[in-house]
PDB file of N, CA and C in Angstrom:
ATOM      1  N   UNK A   1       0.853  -1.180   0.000  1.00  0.00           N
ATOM      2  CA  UNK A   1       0.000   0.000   0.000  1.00  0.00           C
ATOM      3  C   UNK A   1       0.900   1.245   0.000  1.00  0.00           C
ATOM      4  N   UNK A   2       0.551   2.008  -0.921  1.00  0.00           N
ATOM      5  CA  UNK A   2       1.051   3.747  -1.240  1.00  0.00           C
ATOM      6  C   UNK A   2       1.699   4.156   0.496  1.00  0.00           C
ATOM      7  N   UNK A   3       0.150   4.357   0.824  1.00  0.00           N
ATOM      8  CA  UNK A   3       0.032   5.337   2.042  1.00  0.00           C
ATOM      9  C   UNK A   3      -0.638   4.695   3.005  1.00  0.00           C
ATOM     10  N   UNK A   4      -0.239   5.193   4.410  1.00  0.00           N
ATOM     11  CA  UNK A   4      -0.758   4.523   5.724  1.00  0.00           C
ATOM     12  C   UNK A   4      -2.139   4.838   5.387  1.00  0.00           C
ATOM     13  N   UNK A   5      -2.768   3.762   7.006  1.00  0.00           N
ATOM     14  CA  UNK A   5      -4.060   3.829   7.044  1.00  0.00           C
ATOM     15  C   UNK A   5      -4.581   5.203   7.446  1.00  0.00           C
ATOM     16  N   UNK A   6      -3.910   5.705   8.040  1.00  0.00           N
ATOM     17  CA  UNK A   6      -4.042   7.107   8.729  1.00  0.00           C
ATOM     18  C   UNK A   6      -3.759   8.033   7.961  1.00  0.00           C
ATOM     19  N   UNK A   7      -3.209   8.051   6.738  1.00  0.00           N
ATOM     20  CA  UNK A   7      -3.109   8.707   5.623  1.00  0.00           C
ATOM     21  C   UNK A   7      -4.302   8.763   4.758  1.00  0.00           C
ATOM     22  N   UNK A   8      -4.986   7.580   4.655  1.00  0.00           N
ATOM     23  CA  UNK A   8      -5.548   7.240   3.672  1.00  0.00           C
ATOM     24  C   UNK A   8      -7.414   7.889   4.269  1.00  0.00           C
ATOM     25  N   UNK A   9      -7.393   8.028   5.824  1.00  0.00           N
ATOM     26  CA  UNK A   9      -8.373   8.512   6.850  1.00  0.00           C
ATOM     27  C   UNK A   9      -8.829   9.775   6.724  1.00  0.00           C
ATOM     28  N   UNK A  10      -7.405  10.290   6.601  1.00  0.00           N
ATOM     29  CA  UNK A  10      -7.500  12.020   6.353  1.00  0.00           C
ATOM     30  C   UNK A  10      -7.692  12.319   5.640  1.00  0.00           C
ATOM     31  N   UNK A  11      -7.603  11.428   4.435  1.00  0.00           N
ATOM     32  CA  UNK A  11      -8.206  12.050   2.877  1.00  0.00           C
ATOM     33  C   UNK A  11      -9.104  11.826   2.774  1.00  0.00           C
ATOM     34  N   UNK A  12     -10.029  10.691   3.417  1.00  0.00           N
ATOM     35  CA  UNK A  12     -11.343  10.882   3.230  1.00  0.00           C
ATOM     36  C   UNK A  12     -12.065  11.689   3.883  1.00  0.00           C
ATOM     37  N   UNK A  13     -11.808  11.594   5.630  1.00  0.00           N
ATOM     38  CA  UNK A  13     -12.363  13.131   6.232  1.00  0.00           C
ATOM     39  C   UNK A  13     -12.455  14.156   5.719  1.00  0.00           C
ATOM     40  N   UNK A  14     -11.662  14.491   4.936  1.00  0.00           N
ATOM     41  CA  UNK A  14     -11.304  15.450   4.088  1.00  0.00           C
ATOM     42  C   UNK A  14     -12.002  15.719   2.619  1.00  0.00           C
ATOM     43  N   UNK A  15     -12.279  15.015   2.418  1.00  0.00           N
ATOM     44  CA  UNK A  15     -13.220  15.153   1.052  1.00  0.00           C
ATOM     45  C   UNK A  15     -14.768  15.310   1.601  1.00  0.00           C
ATOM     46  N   UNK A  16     -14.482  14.355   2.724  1.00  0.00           N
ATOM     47  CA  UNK A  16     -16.139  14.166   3.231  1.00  0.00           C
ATOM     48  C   UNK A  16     -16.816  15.830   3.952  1.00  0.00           C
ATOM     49  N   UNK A  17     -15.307  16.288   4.036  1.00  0.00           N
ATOM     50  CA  UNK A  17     -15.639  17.693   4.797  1.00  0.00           C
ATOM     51  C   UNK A  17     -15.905  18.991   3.588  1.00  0.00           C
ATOM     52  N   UNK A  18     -15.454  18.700   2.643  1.00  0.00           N
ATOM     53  CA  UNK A  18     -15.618  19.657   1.582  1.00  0.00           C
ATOM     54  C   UNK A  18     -16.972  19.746   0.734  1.00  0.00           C
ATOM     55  N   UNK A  19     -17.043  21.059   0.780  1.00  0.00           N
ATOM     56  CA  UNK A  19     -19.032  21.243   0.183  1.00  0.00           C
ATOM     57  C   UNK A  19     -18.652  20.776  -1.576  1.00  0.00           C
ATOM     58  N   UNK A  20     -19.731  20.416  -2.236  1.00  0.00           N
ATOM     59  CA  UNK A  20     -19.764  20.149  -3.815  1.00  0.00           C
ATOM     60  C   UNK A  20     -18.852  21.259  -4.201  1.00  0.00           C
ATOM     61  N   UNK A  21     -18.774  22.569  -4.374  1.00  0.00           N
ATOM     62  CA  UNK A  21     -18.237  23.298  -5.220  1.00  0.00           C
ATOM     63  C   UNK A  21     -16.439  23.298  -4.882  1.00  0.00           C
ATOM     64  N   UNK A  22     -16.180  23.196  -3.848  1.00  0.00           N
ATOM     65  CA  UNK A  22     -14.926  22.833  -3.229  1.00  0.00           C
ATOM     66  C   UNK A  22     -14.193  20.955  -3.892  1.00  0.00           C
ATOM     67  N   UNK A  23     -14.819  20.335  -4.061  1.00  0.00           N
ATOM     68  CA  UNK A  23     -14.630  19.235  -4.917  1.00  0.00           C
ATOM     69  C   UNK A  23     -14.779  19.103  -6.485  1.00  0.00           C
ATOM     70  N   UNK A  24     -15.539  19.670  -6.508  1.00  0.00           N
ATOM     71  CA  UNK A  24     -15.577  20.056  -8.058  1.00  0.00           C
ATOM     72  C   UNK A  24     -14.104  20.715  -8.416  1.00  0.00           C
ATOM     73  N   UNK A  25     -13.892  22.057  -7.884  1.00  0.00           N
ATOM     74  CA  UNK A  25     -12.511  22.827  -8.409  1.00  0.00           C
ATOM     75  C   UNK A  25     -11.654  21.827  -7.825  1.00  0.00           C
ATOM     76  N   UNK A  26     -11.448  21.165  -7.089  1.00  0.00           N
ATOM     77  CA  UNK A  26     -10.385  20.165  -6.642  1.00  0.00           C
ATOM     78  C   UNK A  26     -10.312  19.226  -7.973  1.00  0.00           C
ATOM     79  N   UNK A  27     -11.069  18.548  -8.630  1.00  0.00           N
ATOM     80  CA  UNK A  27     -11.138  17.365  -9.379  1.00  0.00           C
ATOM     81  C   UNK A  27     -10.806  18.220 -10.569  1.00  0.00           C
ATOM     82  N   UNK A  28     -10.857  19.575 -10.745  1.00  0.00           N
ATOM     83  CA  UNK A  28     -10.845  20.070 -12.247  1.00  0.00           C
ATOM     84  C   UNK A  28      -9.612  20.627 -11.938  1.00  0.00           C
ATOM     85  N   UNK A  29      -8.847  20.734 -10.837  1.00  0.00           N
ATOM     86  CA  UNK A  29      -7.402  21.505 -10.959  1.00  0.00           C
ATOM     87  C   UNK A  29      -6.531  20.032 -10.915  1.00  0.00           C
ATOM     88  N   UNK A  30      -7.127  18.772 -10.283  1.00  0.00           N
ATOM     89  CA  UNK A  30      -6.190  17.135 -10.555  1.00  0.00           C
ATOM     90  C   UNK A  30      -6.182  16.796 -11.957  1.00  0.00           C
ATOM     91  N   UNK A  31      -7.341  17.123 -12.821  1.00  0.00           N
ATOM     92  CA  UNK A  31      -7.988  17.064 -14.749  1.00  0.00           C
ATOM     93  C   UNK A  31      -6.639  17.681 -15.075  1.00  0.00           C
ATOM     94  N   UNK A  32      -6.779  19.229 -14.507  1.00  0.00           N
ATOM     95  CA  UNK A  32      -5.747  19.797 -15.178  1.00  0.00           C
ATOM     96  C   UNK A  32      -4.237  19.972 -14.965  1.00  0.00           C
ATOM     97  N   UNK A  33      -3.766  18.989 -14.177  1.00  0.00           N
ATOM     98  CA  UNK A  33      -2.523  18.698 -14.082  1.00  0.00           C
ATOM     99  C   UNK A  33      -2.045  17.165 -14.816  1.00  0.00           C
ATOM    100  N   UNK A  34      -3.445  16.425 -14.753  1.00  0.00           N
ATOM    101  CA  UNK A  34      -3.269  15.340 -15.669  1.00  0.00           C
ATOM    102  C   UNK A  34      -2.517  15.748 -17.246  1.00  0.00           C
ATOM    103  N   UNK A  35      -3.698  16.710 -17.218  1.00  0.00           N
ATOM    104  CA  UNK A  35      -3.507  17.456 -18.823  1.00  0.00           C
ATOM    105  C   UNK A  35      -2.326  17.613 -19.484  1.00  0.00           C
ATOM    106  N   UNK A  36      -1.389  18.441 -18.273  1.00  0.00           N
ATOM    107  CA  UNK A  36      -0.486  18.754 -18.399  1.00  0.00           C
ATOM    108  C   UNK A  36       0.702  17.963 -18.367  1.00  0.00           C
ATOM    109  N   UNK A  37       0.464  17.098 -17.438  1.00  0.00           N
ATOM    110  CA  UNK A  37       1.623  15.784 -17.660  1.00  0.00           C
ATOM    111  C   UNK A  37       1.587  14.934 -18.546  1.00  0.00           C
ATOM    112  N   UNK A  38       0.121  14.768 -19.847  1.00  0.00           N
ATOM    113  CA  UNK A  38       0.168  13.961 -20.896  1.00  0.00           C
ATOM    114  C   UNK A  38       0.267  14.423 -22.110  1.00  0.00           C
ATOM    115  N   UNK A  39       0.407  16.242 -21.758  1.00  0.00           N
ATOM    116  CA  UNK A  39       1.278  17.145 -23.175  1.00  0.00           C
ATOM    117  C   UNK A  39       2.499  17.199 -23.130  1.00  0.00           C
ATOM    118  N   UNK A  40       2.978  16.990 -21.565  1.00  0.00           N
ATOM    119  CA  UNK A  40       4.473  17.225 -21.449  1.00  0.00           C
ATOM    120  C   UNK A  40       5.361  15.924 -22.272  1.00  0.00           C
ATOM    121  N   UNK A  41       4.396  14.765 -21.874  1.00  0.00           N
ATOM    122  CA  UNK A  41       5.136  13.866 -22.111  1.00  0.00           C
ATOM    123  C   UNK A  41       4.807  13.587 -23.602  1.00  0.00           C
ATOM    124  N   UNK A  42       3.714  14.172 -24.392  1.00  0.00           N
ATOM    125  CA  UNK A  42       3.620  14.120 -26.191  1.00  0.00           C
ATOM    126  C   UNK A  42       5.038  15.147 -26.813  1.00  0.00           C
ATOM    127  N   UNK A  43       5.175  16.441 -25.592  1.00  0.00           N
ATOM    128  CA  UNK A  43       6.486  17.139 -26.362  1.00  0.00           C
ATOM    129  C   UNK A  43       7.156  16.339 -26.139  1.00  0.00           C
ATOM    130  N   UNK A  44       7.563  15.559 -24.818  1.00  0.00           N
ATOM    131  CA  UNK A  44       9.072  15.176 -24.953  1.00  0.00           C
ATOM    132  C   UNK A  44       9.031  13.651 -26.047  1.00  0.00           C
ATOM    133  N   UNK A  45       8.063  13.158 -26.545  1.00  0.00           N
ATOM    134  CA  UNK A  45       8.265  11.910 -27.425  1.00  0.00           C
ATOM    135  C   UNK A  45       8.258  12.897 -28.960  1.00  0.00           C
ATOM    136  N   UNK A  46       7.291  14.108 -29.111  1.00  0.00           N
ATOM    137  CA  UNK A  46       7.664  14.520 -30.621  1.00  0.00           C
ATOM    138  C   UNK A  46       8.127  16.357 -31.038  1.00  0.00           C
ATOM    139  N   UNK A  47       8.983  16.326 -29.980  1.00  0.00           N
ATOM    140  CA  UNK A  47       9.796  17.622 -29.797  1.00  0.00           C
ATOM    141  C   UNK A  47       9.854  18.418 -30.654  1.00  0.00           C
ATOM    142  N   UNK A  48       9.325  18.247 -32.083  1.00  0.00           N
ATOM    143  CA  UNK A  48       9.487  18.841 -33.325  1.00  0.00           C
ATOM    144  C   UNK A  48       8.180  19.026 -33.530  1.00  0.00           C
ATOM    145  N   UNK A  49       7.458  18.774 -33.004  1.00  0.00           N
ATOM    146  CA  UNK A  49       5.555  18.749 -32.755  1.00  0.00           C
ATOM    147  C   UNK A  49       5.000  19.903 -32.768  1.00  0.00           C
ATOM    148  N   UNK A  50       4.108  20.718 -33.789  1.00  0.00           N
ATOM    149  CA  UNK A  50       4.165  22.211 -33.765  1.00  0.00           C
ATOM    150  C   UNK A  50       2.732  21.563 -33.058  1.00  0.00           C
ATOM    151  N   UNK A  51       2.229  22.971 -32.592  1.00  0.00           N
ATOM    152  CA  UNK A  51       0.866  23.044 -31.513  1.00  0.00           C
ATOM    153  C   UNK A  51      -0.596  22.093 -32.101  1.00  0.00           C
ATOM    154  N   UNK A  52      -0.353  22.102 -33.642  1.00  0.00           N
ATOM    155  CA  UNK A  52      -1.760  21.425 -34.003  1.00  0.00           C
ATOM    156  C   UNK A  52      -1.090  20.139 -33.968  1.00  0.00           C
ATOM    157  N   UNK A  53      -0.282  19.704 -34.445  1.00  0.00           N
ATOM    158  CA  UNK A  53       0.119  18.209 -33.924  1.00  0.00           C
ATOM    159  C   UNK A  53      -0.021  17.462 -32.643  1.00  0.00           C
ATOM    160  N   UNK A  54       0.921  18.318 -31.796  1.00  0.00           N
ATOM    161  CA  UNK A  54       0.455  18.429 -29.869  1.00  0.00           C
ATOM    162  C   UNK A  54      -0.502  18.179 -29.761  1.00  0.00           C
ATOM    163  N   UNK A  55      -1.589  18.856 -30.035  1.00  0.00           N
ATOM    164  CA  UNK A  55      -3.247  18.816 -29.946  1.00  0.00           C
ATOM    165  C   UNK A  55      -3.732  17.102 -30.175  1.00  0.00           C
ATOM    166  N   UNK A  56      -3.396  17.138 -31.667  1.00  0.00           N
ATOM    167  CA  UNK A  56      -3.427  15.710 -32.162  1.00  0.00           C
ATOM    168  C   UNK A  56      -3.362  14.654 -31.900  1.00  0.00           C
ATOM    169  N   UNK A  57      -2.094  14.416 -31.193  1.00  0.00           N
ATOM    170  CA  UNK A  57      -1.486  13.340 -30.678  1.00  0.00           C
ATOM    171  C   UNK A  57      -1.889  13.454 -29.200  1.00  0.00           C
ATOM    172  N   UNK A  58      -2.360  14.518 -28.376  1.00  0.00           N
ATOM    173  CA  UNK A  58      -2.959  14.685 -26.989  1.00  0.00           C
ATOM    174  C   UNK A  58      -4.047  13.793 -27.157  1.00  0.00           C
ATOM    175  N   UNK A  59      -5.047  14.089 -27.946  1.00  0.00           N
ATOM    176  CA  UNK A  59      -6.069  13.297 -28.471  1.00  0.00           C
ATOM    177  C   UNK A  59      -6.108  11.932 -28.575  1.00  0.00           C
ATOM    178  N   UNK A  60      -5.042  11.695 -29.120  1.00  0.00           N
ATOM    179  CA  UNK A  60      -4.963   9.888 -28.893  1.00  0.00           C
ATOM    180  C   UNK A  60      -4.642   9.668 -27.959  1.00  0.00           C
ATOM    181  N   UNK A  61      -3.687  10.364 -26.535  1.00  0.00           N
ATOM    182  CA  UNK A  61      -3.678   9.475 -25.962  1.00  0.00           C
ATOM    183  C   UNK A  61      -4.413   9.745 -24.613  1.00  0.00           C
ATOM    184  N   UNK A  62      -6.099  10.575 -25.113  1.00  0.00           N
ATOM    185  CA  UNK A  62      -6.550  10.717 -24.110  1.00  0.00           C
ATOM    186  C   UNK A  62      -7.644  10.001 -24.565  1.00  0.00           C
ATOM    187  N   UNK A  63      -8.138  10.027 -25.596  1.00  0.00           N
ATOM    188  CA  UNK A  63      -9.406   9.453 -25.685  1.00  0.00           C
ATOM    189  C   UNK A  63      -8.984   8.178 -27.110  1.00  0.00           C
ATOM    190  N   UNK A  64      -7.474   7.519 -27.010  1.00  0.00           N
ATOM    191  CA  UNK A  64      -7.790   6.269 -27.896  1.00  0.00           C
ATOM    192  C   UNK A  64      -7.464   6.714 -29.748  1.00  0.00           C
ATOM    193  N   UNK A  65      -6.705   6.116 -30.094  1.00  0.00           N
ATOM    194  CA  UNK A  65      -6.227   5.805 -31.695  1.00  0.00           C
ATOM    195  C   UNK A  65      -8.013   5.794 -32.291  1.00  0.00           C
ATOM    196  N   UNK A  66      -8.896   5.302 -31.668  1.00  0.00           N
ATOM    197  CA  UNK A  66     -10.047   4.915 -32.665  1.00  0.00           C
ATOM    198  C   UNK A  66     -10.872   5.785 -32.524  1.00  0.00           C
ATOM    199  N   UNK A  67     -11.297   6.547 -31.524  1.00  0.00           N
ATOM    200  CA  UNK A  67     -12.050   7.729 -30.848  1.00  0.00           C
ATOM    201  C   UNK A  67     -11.705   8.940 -31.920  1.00  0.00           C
ATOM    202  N   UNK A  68     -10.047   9.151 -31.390  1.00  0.00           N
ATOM    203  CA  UNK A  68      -9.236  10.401 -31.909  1.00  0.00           C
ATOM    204  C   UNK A  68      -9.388  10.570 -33.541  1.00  0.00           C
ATOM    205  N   UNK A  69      -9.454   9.152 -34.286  1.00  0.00           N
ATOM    206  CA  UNK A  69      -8.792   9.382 -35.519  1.00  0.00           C
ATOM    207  C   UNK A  69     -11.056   9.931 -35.842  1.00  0.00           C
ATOM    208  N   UNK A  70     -11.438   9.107 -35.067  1.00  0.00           N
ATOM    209  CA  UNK A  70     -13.430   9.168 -35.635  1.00  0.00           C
ATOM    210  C   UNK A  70     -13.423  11.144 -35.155  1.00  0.00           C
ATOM    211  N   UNK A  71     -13.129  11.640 -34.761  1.00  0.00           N
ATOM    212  CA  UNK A  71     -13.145  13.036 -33.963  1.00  0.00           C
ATOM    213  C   UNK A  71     -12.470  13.918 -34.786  1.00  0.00           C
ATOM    214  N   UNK A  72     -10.954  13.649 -35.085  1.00  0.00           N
ATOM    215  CA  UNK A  72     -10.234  14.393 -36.163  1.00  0.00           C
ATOM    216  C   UNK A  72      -9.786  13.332 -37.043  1.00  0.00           C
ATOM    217  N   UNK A  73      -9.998  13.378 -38.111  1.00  0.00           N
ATOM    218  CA  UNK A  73      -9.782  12.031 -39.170  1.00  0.00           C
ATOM    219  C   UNK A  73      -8.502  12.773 -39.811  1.00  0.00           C
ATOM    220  N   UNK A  74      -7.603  14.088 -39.380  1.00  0.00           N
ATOM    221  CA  UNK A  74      -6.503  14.290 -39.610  1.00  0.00           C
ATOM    222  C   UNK A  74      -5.143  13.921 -39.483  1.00  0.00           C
ATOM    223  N   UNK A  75      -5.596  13.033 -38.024  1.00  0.00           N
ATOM    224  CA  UNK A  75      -4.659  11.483 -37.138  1.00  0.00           C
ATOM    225  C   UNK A  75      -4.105  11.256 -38.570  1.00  0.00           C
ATOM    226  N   UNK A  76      -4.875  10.564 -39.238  1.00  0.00           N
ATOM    227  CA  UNK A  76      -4.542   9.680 -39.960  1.00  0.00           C
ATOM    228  C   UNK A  76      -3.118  10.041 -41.057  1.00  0.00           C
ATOM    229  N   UNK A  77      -2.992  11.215 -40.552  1.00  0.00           N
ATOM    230  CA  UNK A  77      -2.060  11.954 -41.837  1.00  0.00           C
ATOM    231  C   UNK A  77      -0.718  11.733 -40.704  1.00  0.00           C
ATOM    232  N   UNK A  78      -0.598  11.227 -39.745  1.00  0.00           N
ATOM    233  CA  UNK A  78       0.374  11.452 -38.511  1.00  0.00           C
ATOM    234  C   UNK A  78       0.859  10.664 -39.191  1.00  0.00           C
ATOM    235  N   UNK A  79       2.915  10.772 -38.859  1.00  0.00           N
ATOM    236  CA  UNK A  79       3.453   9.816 -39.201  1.00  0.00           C
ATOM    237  C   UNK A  79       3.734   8.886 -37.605  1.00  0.00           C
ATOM    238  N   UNK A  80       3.252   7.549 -37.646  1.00  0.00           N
ATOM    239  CA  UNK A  80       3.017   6.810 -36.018  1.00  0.00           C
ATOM    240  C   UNK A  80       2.164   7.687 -35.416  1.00  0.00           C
ATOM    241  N   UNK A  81       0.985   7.241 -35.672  1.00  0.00           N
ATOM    242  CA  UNK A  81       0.339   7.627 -34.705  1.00  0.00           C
ATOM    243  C   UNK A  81       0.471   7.430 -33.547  1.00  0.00           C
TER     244      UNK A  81
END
């Protein structure tokens, strides 16, 4: 296990103590650090990646090769998708 039991206590007290709108911006500022760690890691695999590519390839690997390419059928022009 990650984290103690007493670790794992306080985070739920803790959520359990927070009103809806206080969880909401919590879950959309964790979204948006996700975000950010699965663009960081599309620059560092295609470093030569201008912003609509980035976009592109974010796309696959957030919502799937089969999703991404049905959404922007421009995938398909990627070299490796």
């Amino acid at each position: 296990m990650d984290s103690s039991i007493e670790a794992e206590r306080c985070l739920v007290e803790r959520w359990r103590s927070m009103i809806a709108e206080q969880k909401l911006a919590t879950v959309m500022q964790m979204n948006q650090a996700v975000r950010g760690l699965a663009l960081a890691g599309v620059r560092a695999r295609f470093p030569n990646a201008g912003p609509r590519e980035q976009f592109l390839r974010l796309a696959i690997v957030t919502l799937g090769l089969g999703l991404a390419q049905a959404a922007y059928p421009e995938i398909a022009a990627l070299d490796s998708p």
